[in-house]
Structures are given as C-alpha cells and as structure tokens.
PDB file of N, CA and C in Angstrom:
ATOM      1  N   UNK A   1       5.610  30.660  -6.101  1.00  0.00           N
ATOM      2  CA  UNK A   1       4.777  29.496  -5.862  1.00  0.00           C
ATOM      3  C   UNK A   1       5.425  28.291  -6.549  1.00  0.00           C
ATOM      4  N   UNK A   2       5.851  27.636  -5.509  1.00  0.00           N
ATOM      5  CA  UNK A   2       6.563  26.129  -6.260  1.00  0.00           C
ATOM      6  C   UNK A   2       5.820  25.349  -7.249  1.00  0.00           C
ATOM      7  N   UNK A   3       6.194  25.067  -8.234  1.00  0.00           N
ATOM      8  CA  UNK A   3       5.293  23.849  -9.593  1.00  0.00           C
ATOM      9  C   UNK A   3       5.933  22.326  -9.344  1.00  0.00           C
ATOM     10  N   UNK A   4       4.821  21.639  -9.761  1.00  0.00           N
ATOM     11  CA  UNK A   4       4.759  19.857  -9.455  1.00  0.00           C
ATOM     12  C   UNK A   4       4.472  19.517 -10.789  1.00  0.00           C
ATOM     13  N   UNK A   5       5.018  18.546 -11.061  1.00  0.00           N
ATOM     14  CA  UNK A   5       5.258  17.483 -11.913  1.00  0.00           C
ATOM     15  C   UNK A   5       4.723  16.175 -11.626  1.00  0.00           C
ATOM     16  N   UNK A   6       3.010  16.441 -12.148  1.00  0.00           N
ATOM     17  CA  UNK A   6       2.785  15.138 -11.826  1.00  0.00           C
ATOM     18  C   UNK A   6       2.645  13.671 -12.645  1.00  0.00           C
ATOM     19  N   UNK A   7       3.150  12.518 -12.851  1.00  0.00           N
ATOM     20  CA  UNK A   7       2.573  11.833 -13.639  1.00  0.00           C
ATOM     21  C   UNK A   7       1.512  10.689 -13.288  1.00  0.00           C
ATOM     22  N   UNK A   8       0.678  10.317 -14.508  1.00  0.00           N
ATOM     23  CA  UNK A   8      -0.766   9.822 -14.757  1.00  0.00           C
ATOM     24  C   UNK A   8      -0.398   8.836 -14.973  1.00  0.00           C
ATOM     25  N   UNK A   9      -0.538   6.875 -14.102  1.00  0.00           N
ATOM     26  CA  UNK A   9      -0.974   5.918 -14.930  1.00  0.00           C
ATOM     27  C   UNK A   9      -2.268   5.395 -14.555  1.00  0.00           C
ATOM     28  N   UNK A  10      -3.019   5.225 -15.919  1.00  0.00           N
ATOM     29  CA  UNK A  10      -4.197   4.664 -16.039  1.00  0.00           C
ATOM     30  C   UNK A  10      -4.151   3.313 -15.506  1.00  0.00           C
ATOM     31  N   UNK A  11      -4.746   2.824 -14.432  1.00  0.00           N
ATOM     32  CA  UNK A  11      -4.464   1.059 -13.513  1.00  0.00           C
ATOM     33  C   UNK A  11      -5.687   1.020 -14.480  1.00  0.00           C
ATOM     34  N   UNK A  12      -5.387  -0.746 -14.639  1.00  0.00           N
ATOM     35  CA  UNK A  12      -5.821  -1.838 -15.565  1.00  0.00           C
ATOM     36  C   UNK A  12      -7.379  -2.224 -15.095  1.00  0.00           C
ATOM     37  N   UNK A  13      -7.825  -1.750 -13.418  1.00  0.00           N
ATOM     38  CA  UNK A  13      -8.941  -1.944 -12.880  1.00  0.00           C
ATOM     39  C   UNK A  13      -9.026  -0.804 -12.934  1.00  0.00           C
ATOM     40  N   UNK A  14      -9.371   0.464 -13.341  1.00  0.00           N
ATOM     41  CA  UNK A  14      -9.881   1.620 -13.492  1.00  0.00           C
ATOM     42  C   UNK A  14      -8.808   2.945 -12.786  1.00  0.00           C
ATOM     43  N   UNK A  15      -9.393   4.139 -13.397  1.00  0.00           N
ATOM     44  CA  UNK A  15      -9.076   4.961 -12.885  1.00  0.00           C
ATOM     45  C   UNK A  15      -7.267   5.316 -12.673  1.00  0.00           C
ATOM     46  N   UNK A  16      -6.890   6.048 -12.093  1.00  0.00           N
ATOM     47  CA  UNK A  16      -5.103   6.418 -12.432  1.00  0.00           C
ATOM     48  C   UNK A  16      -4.440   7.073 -10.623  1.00  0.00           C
ATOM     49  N   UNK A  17      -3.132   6.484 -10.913  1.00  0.00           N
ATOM     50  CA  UNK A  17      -2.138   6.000  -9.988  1.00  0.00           C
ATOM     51  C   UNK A  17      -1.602   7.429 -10.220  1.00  0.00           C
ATOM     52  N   UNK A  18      -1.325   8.325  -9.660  1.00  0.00           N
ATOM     53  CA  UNK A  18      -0.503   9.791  -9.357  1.00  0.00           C
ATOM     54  C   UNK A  18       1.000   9.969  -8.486  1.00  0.00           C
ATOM     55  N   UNK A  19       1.910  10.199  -8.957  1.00  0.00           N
ATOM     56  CA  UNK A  19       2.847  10.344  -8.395  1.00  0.00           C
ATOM     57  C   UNK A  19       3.590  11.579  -8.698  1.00  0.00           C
ATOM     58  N   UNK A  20       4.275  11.792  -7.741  1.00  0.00           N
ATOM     59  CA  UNK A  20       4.711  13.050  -7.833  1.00  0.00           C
ATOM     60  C   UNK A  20       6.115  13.217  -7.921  1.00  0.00           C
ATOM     61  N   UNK A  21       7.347  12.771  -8.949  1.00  0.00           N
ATOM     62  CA  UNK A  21       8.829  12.626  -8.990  1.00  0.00           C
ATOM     63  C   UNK A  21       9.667  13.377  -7.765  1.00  0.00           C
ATOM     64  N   UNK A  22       9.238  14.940  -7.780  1.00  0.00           N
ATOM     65  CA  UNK A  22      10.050  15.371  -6.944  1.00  0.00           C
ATOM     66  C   UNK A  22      10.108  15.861  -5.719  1.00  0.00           C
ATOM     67  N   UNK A  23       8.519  14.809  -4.908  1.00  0.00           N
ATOM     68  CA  UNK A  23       8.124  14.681  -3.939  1.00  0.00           C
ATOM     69  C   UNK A  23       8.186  12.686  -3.581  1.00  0.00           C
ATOM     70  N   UNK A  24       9.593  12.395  -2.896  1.00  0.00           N
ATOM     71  CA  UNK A  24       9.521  11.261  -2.993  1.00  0.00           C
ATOM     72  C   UNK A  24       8.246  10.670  -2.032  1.00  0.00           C
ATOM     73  N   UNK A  25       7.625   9.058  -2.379  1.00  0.00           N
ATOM     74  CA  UNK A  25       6.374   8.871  -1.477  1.00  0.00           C
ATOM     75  C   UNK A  25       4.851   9.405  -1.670  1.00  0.00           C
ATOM     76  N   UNK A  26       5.207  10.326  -2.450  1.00  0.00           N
ATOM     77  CA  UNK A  26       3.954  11.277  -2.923  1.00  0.00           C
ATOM     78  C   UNK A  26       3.183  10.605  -4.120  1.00  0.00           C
ATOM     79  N   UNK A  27       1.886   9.584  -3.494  1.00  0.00           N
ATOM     80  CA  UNK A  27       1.327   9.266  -4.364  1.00  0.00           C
ATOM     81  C   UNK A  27      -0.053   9.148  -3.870  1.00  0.00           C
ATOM     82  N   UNK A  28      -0.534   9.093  -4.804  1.00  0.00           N
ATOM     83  CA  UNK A  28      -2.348   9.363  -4.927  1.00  0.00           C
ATOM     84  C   UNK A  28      -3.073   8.400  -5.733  1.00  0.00           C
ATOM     85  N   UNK A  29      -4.394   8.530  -5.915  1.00  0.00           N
ATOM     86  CA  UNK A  29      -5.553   8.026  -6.605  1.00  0.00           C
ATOM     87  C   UNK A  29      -6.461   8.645  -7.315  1.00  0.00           C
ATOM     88  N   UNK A  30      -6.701   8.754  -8.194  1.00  0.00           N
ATOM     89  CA  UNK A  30      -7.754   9.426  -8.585  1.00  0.00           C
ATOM     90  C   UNK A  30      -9.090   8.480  -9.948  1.00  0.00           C
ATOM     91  N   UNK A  31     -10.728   8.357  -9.073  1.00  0.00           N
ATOM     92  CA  UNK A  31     -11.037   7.888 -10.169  1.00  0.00           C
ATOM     93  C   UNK A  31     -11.460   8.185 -11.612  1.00  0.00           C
ATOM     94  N   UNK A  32     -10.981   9.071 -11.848  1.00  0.00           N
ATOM     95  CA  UNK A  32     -10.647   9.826 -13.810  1.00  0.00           C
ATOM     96  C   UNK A  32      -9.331  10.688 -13.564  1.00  0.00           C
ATOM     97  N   UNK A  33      -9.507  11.222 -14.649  1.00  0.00           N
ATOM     98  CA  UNK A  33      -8.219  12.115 -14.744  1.00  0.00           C
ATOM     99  C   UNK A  33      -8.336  13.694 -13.596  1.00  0.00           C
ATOM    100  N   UNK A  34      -9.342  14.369 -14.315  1.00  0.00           N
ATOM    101  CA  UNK A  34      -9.714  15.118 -13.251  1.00  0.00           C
ATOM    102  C   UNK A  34      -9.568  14.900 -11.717  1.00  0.00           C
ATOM    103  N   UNK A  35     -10.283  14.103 -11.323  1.00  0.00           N
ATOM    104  CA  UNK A  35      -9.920  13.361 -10.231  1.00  0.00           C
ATOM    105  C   UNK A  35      -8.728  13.085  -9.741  1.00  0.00           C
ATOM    106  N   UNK A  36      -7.871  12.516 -10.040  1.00  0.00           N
ATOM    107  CA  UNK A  36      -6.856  12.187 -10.149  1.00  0.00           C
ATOM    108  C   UNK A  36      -6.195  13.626  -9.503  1.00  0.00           C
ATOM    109  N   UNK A  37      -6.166  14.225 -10.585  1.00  0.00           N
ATOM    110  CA  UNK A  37      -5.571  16.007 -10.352  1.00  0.00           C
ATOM    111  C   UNK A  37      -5.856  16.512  -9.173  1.00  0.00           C
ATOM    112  N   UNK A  38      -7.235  16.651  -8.930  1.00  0.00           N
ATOM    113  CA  UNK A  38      -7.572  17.077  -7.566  1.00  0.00           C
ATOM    114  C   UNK A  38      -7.001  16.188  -6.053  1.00  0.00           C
ATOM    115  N   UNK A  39      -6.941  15.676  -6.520  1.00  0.00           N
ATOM    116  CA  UNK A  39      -6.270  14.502  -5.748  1.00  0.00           C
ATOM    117  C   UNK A  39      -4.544  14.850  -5.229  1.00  0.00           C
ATOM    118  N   UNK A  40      -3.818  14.892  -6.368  1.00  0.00           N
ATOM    119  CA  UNK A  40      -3.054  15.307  -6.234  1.00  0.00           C
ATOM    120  C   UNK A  40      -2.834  16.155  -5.893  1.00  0.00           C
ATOM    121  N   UNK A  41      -3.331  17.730  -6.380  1.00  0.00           N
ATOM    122  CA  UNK A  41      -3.389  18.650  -5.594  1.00  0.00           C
ATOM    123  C   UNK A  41      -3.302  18.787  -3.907  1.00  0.00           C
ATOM    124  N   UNK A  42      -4.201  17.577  -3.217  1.00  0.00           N
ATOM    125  CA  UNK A  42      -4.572  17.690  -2.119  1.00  0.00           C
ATOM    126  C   UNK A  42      -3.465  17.131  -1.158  1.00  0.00           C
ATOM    127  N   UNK A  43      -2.996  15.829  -1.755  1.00  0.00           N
ATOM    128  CA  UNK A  43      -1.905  15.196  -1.187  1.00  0.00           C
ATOM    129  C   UNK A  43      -0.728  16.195  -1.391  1.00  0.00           C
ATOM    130  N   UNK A  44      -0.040  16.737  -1.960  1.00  0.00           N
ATOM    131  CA  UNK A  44       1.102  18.062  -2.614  1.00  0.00           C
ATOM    132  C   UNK A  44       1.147  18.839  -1.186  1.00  0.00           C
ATOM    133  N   UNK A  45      -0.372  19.699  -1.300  1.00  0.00           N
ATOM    134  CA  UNK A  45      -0.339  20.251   0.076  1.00  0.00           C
ATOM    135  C   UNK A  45       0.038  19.462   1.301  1.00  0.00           C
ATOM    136  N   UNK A  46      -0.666  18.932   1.338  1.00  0.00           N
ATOM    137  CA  UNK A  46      -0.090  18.216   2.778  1.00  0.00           C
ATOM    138  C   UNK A  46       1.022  17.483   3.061  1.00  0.00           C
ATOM    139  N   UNK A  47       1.754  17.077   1.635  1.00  0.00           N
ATOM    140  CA  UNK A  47       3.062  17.145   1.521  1.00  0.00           C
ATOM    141  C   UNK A  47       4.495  18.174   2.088  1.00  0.00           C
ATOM    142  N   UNK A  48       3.643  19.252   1.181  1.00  0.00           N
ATOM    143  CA  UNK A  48       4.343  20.801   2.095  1.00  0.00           C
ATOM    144  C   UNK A  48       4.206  21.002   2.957  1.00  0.00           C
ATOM    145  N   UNK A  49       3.334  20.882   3.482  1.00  0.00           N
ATOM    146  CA  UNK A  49       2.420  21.431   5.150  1.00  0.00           C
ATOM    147  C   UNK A  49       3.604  20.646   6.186  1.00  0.00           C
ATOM    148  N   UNK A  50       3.973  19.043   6.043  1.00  0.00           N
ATOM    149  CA  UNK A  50       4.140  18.533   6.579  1.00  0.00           C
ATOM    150  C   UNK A  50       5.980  18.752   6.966  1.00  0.00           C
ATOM    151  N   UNK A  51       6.237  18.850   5.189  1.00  0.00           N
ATOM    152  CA  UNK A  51       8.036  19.712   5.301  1.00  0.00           C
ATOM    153  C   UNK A  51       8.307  21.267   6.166  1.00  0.00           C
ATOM    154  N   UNK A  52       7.390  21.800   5.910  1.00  0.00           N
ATOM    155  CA  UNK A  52       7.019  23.331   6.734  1.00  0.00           C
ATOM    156  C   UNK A  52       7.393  23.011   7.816  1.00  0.00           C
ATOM    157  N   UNK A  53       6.492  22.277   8.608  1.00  0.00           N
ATOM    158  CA  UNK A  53       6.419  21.643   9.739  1.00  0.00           C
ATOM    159  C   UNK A  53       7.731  21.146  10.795  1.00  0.00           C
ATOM    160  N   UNK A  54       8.432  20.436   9.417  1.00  0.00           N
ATOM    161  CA  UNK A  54       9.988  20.078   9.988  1.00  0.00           C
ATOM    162  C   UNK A  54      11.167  20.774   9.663  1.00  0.00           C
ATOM    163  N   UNK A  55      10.691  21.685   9.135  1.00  0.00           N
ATOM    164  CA  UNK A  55      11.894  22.954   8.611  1.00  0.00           C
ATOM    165  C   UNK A  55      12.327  22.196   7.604  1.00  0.00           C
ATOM    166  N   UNK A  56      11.855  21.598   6.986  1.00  0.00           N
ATOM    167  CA  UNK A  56      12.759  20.933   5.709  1.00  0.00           C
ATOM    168  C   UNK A  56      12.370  21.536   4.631  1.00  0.00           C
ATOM    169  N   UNK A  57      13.149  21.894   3.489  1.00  0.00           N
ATOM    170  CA  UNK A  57      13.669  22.709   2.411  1.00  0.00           C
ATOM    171  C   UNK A  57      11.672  22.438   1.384  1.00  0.00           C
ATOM    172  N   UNK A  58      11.800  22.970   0.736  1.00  0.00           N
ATOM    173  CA  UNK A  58      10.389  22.995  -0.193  1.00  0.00           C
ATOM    174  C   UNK A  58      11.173  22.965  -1.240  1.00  0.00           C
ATOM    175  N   UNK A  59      10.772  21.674  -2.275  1.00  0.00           N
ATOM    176  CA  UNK A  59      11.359  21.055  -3.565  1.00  0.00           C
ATOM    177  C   UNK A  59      10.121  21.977  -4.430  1.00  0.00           C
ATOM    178  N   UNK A  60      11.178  22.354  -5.309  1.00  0.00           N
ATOM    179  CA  UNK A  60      10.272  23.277  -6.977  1.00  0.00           C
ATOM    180  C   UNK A  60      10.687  22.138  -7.853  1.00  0.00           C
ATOM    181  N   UNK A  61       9.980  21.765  -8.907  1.00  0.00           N
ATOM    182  CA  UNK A  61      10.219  21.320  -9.657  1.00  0.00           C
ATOM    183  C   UNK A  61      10.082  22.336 -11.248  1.00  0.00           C
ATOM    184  N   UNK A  62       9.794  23.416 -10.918  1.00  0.00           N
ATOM    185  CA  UNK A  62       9.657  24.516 -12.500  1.00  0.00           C
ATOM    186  C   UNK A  62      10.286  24.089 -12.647  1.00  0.00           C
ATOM    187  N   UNK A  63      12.011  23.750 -12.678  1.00  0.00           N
ATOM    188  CA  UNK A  63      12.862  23.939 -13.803  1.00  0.00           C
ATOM    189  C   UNK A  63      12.735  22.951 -14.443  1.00  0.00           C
ATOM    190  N   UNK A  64      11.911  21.980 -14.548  1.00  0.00           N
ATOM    191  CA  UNK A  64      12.164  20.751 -14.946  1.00  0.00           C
ATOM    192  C   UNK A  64      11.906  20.506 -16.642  1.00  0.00           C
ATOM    193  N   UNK A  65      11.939  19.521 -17.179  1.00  0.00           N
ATOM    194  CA  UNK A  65      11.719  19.402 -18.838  1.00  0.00           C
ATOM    195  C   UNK A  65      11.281  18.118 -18.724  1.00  0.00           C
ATOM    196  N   UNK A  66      10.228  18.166 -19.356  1.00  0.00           N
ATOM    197  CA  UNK A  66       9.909  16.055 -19.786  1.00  0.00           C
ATOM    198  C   UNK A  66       9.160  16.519 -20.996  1.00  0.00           C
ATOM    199  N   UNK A  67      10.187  15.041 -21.681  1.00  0.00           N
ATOM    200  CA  UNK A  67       9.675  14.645 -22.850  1.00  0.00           C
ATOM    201  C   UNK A  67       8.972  13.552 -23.205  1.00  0.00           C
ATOM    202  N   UNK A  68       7.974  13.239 -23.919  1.00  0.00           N
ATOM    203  CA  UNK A  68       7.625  11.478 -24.184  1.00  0.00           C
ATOM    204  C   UNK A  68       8.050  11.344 -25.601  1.00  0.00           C
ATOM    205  N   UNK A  69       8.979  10.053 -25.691  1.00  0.00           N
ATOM    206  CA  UNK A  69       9.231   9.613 -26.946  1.00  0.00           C
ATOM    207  C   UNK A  69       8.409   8.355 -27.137  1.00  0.00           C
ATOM    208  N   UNK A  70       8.108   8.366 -28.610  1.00  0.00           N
ATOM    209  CA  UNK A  70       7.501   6.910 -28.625  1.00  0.00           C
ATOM    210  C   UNK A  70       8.728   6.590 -29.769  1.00  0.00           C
ATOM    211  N   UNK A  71       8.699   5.096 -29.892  1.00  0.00           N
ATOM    212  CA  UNK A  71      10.193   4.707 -30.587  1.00  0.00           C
ATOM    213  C   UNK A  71       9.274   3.519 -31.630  1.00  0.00           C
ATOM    214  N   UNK A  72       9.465   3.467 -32.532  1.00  0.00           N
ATOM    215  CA  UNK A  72       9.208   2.379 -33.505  1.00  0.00           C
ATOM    216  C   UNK A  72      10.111   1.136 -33.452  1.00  0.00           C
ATOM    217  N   UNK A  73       9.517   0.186 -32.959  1.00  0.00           N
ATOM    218  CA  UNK A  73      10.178  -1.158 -32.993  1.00  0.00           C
ATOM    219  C   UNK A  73       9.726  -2.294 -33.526  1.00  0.00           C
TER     220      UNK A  73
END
C-alpha cells in the first residue's frame, strides 16, 4: 500500500491548504486539521484512480525523510 506525504499550511483566513509533494497538482482544503486529512485522503484516491486509469506508474513516497529545522536568527 503506497504512503503520502502530506503537508499542512494553516491560511491566514482560516483553516489549511494540503498538498501532496509527490503527487504533483495534488492539493486540497480542509477546514481544521482533521479535516484537512480527510480531505486529503479523498483527493490521493482519486489521484490514483485517475493514474490507474492511464496506465501511469503509482508514486510511493515511504521512502521518504522530512525534517523541520527551526534556525535562530
């Protein structure tokens, strides 16, 4: 079962912007975090559904690593 990498920004008028790195185009809405997730979830699928569809390859992102640094300046 392929894994997604999704990241969370909180927009300045509420609620968070979802994107998905190694699904280019793959972006969502969600209004909380939860939300958000489910959200993503939903768009992902139909992401795949849609590569299935065209015989095009299904991107995994497991191998991936992210880090957050915060830097003192």
């Amino acid at each position: 079962m392929p894994t997604y990498r999704i990241i969370l920004t909180e927009e300045p008028e509420g609620g968070y912007t979802v994107m998905v790195p190694a699904l280019p185009g793959c972006i969502t809405y969600g209004d909380t975090v939860n939300h958000a997730k489910e959200m993503a979830k939903e768009v992902i699928e139909g992401y795949l559904e849609v590569l299935k569809e065209q015989g095009d390859e299904i991107p995994d992102d497991s191998r991936s690593l992210e880090y957050s640094l915060t830097l003192a300046y």
